[in-house]
Protein backbone atom coordinates (compact mmCIF):
# COMPACT_ATOMS: atom_id res chain seq x y z
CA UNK A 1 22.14 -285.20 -105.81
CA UNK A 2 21.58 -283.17 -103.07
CA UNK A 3 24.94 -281.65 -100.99
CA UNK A 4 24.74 -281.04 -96.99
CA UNK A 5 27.57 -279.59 -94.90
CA UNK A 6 28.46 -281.12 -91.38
CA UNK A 7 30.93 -279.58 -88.69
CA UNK A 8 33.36 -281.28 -87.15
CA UNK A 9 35.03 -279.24 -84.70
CA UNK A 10 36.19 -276.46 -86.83
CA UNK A 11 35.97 -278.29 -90.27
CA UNK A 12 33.16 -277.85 -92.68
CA UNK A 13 32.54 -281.33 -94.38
CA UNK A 14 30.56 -281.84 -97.56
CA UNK A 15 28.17 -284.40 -98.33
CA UNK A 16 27.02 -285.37 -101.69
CA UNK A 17 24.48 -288.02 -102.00
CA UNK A 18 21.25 -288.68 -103.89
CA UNK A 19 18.21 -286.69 -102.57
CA UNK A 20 16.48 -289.43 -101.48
CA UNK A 21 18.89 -290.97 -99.43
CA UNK A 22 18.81 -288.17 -96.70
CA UNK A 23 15.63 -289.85 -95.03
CA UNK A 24 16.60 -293.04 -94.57
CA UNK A 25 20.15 -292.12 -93.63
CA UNK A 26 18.58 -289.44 -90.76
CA UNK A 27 16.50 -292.47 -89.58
CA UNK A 28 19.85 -294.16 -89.02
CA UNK A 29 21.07 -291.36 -86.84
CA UNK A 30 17.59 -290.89 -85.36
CA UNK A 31 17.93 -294.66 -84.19
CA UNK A 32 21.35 -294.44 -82.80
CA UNK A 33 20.93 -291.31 -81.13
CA UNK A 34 18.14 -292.99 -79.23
CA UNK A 35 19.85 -296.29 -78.74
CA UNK A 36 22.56 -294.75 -77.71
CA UNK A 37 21.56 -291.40 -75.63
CA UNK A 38 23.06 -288.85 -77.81
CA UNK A 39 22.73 -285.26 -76.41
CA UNK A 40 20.80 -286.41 -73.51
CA UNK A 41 17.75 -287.43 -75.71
CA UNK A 42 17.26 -283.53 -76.51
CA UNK A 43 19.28 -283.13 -79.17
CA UNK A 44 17.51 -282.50 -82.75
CA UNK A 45 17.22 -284.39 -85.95
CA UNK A 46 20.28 -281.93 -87.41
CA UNK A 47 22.46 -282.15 -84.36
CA UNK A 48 21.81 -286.17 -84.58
CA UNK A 49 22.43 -286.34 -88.36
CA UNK A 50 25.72 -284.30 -87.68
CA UNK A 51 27.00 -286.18 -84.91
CA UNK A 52 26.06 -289.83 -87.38
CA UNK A 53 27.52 -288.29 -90.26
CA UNK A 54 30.99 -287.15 -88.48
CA UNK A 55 31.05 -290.74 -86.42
CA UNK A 56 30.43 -292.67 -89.76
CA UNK A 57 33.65 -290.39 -91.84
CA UNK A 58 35.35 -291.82 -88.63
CA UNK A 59 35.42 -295.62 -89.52
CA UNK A 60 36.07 -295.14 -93.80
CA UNK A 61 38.75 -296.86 -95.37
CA UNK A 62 40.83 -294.60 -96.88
CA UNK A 63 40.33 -295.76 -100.34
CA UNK A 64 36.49 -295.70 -100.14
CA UNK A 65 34.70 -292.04 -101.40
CA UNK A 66 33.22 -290.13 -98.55
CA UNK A 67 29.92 -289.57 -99.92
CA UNK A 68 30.29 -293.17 -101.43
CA UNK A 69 30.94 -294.40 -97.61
CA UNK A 70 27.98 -292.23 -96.88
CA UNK A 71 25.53 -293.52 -98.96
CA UNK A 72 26.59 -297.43 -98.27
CA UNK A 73 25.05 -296.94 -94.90
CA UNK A 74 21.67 -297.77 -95.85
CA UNK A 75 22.11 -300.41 -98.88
């Protein structure tokens, strides 16, 4: 398991998934950031995977795990 921290605003957020997870889920925000012009198109692969990562913890059900909501991204 490998843990990464996010910002959202002034809020450190933790994620916890397995290692190998992290590539496919920063092709995912490497895909929408293009698709959808984040940052102008000069944004980097962190600044996309933080601005995924805080849009995805935007649409969990409250009953599903954050890291588990996470991780269901790219099953």
């Amino acid at each position: 398991m490998e843990s990464r921290h996010f910002f959202d605003d002034e809020r450190q957020l933790t994620i916890t998934v397995y290692e190998a997870c992290w590539a496919a889920i920063q092709n995912l925000a490497n895909e929408a950031a293009a698709s959808e012009g984040w940052l102008g198109g000069h944004g980097s692969d962190w600044d996309y995977l933080n601005i995924w990562i805080i849009r995805r913890l935007a649409k969990r059900p409250n009953e599903i795990d954050k890291n588990e909501w996470v991780a269901q991204a790219i099953l």
